[in-house]
N, C-alpha and C. Protein backbone atom coordinates (compact mmCIF):
# COMPACT_ATOMS: atom_id res chain seq x y z
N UNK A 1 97.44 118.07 85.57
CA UNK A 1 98.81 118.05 86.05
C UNK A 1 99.73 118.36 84.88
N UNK A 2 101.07 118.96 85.00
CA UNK A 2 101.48 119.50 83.93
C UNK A 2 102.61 118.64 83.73
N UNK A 3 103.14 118.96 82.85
CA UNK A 3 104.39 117.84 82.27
C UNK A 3 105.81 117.47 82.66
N UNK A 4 105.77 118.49 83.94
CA UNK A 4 106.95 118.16 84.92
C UNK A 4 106.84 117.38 85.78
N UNK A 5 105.48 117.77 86.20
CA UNK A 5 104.32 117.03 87.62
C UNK A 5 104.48 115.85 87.15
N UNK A 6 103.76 115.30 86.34
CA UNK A 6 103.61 114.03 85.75
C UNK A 6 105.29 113.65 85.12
N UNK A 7 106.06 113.78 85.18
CA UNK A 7 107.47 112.70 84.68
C UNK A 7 108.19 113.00 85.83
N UNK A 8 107.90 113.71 86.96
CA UNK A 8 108.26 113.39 88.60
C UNK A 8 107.73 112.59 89.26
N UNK A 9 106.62 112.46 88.69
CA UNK A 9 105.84 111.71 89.57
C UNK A 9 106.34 110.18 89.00
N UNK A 10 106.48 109.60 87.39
CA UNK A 10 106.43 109.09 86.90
C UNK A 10 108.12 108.49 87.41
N UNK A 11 109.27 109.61 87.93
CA UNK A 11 110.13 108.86 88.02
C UNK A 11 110.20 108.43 89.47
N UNK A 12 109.47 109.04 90.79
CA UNK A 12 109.05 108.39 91.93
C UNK A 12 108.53 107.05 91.80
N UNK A 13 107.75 106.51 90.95
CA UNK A 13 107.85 105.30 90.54
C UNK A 13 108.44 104.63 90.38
N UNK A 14 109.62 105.57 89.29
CA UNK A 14 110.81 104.31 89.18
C UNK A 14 111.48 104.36 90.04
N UNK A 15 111.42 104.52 90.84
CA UNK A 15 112.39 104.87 92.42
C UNK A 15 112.32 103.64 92.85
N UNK A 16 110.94 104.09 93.70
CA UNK A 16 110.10 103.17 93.92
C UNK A 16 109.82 101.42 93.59
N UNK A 17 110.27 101.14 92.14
CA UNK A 17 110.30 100.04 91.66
C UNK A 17 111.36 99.65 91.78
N UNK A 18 112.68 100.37 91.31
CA UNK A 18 114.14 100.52 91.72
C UNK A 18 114.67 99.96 92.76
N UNK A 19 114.00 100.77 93.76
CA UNK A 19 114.11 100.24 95.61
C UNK A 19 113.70 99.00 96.39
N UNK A 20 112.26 98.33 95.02
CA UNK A 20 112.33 97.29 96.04
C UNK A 20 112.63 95.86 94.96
N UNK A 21 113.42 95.98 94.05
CA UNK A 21 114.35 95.03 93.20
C UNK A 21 115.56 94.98 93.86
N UNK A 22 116.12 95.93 94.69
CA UNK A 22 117.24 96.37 95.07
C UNK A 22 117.10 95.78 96.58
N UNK A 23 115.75 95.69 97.32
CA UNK A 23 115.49 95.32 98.54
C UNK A 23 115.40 93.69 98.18
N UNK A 24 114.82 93.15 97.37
CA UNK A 24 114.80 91.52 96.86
C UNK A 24 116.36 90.81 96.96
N UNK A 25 116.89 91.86 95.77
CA UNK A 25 118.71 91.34 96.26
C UNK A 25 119.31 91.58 97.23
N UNK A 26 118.85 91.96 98.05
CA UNK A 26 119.36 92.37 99.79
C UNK A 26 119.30 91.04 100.01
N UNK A 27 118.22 90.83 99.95
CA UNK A 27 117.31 89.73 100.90
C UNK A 27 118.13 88.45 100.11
N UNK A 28 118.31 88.42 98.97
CA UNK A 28 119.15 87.28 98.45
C UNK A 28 120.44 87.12 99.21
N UNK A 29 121.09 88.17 98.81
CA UNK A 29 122.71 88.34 99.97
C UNK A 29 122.91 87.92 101.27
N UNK A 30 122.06 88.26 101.85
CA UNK A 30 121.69 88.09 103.34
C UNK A 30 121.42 86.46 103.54
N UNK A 31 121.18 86.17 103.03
CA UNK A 31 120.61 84.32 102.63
C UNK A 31 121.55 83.76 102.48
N UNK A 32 122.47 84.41 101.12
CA UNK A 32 124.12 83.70 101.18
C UNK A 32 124.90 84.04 101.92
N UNK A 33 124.57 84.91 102.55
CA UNK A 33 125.64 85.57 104.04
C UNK A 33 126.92 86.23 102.77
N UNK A 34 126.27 87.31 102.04
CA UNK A 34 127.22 87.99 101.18
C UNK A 34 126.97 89.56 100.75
N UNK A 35 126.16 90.25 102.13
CA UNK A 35 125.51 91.20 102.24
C UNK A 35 126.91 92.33 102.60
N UNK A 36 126.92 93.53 101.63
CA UNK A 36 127.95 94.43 102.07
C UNK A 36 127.44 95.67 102.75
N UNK A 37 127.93 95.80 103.35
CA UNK A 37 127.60 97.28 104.21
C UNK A 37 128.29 98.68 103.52
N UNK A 38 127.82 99.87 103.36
CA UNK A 38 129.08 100.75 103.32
C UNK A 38 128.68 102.13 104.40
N UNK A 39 129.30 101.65 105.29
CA UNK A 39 128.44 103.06 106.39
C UNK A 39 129.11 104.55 106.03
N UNK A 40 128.84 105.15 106.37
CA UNK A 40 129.55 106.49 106.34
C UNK A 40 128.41 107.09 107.78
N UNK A 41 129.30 108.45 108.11
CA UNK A 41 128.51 109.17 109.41
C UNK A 41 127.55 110.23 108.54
N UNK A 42 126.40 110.19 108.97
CA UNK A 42 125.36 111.14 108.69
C UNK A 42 124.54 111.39 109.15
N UNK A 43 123.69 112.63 109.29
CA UNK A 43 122.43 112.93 110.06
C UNK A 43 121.40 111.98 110.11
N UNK A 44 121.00 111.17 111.02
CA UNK A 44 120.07 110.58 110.72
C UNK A 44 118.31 111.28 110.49
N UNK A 45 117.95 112.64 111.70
CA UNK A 45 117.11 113.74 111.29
C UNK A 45 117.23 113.94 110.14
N UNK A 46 118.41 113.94 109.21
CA UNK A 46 117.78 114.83 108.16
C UNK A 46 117.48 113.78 107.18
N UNK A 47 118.00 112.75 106.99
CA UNK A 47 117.80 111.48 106.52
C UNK A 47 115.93 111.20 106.45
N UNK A 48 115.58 111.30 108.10
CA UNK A 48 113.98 110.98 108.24
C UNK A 48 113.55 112.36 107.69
N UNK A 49 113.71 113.16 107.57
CA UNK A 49 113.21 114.62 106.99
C UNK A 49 113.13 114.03 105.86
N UNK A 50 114.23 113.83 104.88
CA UNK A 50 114.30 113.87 103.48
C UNK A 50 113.30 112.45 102.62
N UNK A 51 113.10 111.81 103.64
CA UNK A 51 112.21 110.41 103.38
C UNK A 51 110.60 110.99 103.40
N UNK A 52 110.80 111.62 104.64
CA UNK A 52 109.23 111.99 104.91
C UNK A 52 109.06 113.17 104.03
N UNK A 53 109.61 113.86 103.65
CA UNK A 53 109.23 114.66 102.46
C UNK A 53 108.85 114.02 101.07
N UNK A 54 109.03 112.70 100.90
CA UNK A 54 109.36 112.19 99.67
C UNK A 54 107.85 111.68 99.27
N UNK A 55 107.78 111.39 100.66
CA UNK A 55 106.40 110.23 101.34
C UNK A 55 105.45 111.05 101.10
N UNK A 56 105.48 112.47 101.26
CA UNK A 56 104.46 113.25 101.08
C UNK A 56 104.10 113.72 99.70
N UNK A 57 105.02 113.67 99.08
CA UNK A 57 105.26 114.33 98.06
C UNK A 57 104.34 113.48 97.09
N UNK A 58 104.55 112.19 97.08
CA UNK A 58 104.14 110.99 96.30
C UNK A 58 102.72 110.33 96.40
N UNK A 59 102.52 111.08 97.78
CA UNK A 59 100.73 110.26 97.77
C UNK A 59 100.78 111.78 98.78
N UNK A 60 99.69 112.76 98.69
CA UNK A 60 99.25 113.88 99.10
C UNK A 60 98.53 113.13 100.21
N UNK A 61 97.91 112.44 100.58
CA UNK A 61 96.95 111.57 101.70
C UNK A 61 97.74 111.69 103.26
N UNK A 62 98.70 111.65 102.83
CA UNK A 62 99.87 111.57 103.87
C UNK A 62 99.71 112.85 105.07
N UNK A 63 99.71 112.88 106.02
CA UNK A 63 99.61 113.74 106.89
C UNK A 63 100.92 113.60 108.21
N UNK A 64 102.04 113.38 107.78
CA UNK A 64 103.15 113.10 109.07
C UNK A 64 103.76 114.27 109.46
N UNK A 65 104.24 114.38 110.82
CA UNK A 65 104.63 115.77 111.39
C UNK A 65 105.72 115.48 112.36
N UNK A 66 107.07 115.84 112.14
CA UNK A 66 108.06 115.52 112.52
C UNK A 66 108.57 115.76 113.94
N UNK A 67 109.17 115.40 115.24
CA UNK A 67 109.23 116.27 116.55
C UNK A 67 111.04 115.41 116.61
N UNK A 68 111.70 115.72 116.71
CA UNK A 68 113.16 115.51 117.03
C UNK A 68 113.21 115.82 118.71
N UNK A 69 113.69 114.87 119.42
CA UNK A 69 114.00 115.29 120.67
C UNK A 69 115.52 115.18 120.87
N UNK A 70 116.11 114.91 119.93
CA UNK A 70 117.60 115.37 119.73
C UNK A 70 118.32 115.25 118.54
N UNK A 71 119.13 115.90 118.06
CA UNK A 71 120.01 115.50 116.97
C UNK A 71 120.76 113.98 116.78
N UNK A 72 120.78 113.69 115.96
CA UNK A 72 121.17 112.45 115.73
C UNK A 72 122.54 111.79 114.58
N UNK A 73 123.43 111.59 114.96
CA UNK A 73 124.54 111.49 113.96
C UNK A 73 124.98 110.43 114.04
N UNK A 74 124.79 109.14 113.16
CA UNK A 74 125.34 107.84 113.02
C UNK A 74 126.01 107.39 112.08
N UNK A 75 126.47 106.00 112.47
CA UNK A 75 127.64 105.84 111.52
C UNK A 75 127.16 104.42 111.05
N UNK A 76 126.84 104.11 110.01
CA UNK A 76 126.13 103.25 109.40
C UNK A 76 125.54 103.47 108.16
N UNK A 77 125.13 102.54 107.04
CA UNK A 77 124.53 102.27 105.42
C UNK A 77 123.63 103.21 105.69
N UNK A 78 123.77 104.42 104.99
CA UNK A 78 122.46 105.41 104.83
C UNK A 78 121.77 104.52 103.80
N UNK A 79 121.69 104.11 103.29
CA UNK A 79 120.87 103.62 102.14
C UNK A 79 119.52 102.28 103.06
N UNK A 80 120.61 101.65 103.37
CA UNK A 80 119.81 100.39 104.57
C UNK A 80 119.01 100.82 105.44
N UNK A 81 119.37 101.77 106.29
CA UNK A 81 118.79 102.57 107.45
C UNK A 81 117.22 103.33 106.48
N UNK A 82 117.49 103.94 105.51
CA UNK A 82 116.88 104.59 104.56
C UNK A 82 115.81 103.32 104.17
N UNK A 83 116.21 102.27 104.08
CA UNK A 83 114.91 101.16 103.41
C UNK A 83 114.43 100.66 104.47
N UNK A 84 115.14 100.93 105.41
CA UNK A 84 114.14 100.18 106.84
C UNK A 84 113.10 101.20 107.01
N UNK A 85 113.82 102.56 107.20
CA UNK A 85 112.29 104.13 107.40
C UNK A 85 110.96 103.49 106.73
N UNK A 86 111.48 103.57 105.23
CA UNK A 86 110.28 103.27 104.45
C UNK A 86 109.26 102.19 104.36
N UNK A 87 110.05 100.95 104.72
CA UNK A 87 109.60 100.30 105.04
C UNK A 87 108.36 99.93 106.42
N UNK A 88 108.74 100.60 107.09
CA UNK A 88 108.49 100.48 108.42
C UNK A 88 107.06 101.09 108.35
């Protein structure tokens, strides 16, 4: 693997580690009832596109295949919505 491969891969990790220190203090907030929201409107399709690309990207094992039966535009924490996908 060459030396881009490997410090992409290396910062998917820190993403990764990033995301669920960041999911721990959720979970703290939520406990003190001091959890902030910041919604904005956005695709939610392209949202699950851009996750499931990520997913693939990071462990090759992965085999997911996307089918939209409609467009989707909501108004809510892309970021939250975004840790539930992954989670899930």
């Amino acid at each position: 693997m060459s030396l881009p491969g490997q410090l992409l891969r290396i910062e998917n990790q820190v993403e990764g580690l990033i995301r669920l220190i960041s999911e721990m203090l959720d979970l703290s907030r939520i406990e003190q009832n001091e959890m902030e929201l910041r919604t904005e409107t956005f695709n939610l399709n392209k949202q699950v596109e851009e996750i499931v690309e990520d997913l693939i990207y990071s462990n090759k094992d992965i085999d997911i295949h996307l089918q939209h039966e409609c467009e989707c535009e909501v108004n809510a924490d892309r970021d939250r919505i975004g840790q539930v996908i992954i989670d899930f």
